[in-house]
C-alpha atoms as a PDB file:
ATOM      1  CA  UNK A   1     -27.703  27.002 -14.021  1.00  0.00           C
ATOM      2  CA  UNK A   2     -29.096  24.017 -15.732  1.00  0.00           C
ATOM      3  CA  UNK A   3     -30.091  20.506 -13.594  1.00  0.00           C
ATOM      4  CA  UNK A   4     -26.813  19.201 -15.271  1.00  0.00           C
ATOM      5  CA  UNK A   5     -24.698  21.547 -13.641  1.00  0.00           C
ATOM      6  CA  UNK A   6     -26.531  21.606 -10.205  1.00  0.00           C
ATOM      7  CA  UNK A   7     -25.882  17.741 -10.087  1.00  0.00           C
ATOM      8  CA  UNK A   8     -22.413  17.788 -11.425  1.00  0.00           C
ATOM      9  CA  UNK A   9     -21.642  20.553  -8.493  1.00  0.00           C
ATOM     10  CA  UNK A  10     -23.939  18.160  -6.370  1.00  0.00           C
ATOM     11  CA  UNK A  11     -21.235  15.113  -6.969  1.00  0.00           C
ATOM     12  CA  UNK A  12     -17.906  16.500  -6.662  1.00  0.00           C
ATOM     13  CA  UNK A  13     -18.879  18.097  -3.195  1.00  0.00           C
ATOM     14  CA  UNK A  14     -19.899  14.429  -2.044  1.00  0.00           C
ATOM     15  CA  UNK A  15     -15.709  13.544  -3.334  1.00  0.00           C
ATOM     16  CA  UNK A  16     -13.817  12.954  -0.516  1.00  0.00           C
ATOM     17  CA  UNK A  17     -11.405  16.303   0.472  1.00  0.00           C
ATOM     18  CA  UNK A  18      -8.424  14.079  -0.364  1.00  0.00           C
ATOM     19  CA  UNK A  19      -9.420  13.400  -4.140  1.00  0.00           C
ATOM     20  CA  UNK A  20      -8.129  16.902  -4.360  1.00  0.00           C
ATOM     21  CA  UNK A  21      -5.364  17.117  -2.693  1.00  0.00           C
ATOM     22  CA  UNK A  22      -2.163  17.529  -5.075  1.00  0.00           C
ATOM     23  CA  UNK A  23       0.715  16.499  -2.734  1.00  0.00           C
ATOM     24  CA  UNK A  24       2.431  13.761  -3.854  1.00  0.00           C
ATOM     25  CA  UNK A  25       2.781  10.369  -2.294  1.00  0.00           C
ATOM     26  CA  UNK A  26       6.144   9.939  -0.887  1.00  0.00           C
ATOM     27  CA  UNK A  27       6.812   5.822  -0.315  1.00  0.00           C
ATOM     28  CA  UNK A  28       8.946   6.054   2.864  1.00  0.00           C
ATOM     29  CA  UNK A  29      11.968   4.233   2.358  1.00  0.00           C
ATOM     30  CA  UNK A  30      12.973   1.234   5.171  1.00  0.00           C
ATOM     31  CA  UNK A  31      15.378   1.669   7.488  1.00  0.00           C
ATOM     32  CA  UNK A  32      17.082  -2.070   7.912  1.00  0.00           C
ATOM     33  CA  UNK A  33      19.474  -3.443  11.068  1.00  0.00           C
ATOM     34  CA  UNK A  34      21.342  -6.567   9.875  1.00  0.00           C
ATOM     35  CA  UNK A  35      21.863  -8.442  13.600  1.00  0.00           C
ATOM     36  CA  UNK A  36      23.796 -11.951  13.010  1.00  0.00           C
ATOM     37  CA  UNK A  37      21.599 -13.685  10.630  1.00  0.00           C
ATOM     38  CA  UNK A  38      18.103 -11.627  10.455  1.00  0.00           C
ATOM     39  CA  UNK A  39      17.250  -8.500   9.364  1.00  0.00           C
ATOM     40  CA  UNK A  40      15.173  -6.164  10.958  1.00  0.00           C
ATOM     41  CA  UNK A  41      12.946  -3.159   9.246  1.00  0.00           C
ATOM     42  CA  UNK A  42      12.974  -0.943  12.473  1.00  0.00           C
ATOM     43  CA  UNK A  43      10.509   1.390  10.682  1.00  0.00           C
ATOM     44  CA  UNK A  44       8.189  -1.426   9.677  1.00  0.00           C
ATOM     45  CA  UNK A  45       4.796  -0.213  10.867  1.00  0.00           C
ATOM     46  CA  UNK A  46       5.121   3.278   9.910  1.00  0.00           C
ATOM     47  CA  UNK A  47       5.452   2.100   6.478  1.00  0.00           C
ATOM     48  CA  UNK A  48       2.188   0.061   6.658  1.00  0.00           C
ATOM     49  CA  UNK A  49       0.325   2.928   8.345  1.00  0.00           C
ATOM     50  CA  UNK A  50       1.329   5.436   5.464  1.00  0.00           C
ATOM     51  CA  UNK A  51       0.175   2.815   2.834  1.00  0.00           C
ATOM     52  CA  UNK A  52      -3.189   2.464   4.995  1.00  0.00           C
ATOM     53  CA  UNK A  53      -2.803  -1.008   4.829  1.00  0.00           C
ATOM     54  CA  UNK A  54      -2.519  -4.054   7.400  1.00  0.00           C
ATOM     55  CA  UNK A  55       1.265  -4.550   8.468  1.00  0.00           C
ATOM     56  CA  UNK A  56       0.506  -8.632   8.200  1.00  0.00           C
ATOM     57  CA  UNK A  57      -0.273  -7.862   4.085  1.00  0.00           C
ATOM     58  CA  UNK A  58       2.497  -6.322   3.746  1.00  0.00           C
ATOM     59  CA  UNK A  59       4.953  -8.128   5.955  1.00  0.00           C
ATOM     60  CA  UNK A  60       2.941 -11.573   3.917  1.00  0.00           C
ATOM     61  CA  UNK A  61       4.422  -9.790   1.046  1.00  0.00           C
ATOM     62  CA  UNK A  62       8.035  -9.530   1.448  1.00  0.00           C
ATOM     63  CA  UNK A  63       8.404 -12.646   3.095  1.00  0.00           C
ATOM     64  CA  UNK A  64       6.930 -14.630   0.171  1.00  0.00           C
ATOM     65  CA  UNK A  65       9.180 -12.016  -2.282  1.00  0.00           C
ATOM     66  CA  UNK A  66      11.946 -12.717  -0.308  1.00  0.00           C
ATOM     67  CA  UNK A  67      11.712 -16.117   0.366  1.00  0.00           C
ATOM     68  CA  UNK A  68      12.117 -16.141   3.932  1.00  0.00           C
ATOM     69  CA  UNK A  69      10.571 -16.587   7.178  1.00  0.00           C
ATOM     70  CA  UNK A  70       9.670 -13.770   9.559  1.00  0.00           C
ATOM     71  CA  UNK A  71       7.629 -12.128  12.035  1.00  0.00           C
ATOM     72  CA  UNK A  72       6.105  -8.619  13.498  1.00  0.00           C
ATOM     73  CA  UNK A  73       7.860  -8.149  16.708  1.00  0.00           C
ATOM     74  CA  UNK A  74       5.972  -4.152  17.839  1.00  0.00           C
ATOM     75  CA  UNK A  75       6.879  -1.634  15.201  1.00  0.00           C
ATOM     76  CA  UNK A  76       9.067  -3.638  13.356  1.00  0.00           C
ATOM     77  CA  UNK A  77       9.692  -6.875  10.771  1.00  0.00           C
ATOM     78  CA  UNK A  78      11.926  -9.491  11.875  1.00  0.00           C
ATOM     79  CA  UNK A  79      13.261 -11.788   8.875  1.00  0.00           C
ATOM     80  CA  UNK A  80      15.246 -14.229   8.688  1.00  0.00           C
ATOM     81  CA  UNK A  81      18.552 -13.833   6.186  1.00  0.00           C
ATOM     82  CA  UNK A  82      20.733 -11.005   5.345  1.00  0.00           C
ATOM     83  CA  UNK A  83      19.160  -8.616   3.218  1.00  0.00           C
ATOM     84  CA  UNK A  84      20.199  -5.195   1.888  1.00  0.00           C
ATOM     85  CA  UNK A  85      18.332  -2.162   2.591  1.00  0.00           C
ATOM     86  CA  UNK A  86      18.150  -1.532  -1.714  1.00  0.00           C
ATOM     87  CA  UNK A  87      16.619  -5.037  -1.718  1.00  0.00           C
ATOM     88  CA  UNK A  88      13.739  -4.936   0.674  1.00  0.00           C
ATOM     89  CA  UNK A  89      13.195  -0.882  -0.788  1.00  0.00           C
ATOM     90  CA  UNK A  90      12.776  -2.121  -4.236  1.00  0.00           C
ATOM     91  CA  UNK A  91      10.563  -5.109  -3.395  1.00  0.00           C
ATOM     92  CA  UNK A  92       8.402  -2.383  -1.015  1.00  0.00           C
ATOM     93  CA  UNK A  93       8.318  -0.018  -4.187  1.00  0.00           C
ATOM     94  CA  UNK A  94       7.028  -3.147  -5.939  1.00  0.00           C
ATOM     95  CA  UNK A  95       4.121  -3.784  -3.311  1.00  0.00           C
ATOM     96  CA  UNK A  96       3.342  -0.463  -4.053  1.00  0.00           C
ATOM     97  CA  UNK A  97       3.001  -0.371  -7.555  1.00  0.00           C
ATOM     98  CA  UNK A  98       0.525  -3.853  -7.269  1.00  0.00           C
ATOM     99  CA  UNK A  99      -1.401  -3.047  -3.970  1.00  0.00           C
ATOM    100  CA  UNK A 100      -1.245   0.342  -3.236  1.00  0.00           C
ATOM    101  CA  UNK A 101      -1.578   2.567  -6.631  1.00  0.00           C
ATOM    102  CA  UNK A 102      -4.364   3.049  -8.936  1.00  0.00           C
ATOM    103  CA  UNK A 103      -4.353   1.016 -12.197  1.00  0.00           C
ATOM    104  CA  UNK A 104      -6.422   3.727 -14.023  1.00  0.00           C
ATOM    105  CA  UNK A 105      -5.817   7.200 -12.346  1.00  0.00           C
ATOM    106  CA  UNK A 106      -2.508   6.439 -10.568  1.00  0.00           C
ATOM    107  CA  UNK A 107      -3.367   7.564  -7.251  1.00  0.00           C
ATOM    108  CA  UNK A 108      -2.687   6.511  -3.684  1.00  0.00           C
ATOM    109  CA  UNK A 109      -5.996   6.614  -2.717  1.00  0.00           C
ATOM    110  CA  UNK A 110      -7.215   2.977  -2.740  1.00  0.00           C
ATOM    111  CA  UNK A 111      -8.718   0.747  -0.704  1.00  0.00           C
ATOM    112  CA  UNK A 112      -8.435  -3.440  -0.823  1.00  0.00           C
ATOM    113  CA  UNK A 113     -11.902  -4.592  -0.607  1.00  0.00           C
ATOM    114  CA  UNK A 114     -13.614  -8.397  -0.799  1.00  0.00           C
ATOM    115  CA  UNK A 115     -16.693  -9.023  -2.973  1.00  0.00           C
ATOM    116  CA  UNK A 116     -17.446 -12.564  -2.709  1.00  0.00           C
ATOM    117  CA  UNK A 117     -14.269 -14.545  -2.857  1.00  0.00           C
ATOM    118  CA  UNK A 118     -12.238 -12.332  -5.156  1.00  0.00           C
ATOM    119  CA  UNK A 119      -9.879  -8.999  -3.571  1.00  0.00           C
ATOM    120  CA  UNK A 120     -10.224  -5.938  -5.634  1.00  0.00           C
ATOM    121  CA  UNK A 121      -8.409  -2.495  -5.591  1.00  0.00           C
ATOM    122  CA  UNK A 122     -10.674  -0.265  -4.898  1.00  0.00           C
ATOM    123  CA  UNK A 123      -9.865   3.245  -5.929  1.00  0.00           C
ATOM    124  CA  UNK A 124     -11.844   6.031  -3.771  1.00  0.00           C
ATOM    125  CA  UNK A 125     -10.647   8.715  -6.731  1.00  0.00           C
ATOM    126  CA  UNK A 126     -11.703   7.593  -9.544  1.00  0.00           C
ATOM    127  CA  UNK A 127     -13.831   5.107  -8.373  1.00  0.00           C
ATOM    128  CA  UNK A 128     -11.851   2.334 -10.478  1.00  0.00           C
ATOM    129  CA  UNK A 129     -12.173  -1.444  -9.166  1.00  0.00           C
ATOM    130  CA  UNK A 130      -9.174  -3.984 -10.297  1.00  0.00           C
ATOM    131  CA  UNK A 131      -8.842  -7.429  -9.492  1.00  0.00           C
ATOM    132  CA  UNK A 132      -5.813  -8.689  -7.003  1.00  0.00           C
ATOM    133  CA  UNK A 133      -3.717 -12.101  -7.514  1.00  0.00           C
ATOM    134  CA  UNK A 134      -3.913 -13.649  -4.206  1.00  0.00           C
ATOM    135  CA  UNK A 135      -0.605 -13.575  -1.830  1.00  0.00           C
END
């Protein structure tokens, strides 16, 4: 076995186990309750937790996509206005596809990260880092 090999084996046993994992990220869809005028995502923080993200960045999200006002009351998202559960799934499905997914490998496995004063996507796959517009 040549020193090439040895430290190619050497690297991909320092990978994280769930670089090789080959199930496939499910987003979970949000389950809405329109009460009077506000909407509530009873399911709120579960959806945060499976994106490994903070419910506020998310939550900061959809309000400003939205254009509403609204607040984390526990495990779920109060906002204010009537909005349909296809609405606030498709604008989730786009935070995904800008803060949660790899720009290079398309994986889940990312991380947002600060260097200095700009936020970067920091993919613990492939290693990738990509810049973040600012919410």
């Amino acid at each position: 076995m040549s020193d090439y090999d040895k430290l190619l084996d050497r690297a991909i046993d320092q990978l994280p186990q769930k670089v090789f994992e080959t199930t496939r990220f499910n987003v979970p869809k949000a389950y809405s309750v329109i009460q009077g005028n506000r909407t509530m995502i009873q399911n709120f923080r579960e959806i945060a937790d499976a994106f490994n993200r903070d419910p506020q960045h998310l939550l900061k999200f959809l309000l400003r996509e939205l254009g509403t006002a609204g607040n984390l009351e526990g495990s779920r998202a109060i906002m204010q206005g009537k909005f349909t559960h296809y609405l606030i799934n498709e604008r989730i499905q786009e935070y995904v596809d800008r803060f949660i997914m790899c720009h290079e490998c398309n994986r889940p496995d990312t991380k947002i990260i600060r260097e200095d004063r700009i936020f970067l996507l920091k993919c613990e796959a492939c290693g990738a880092k990509a810049p973040l517009k600012t919410l």
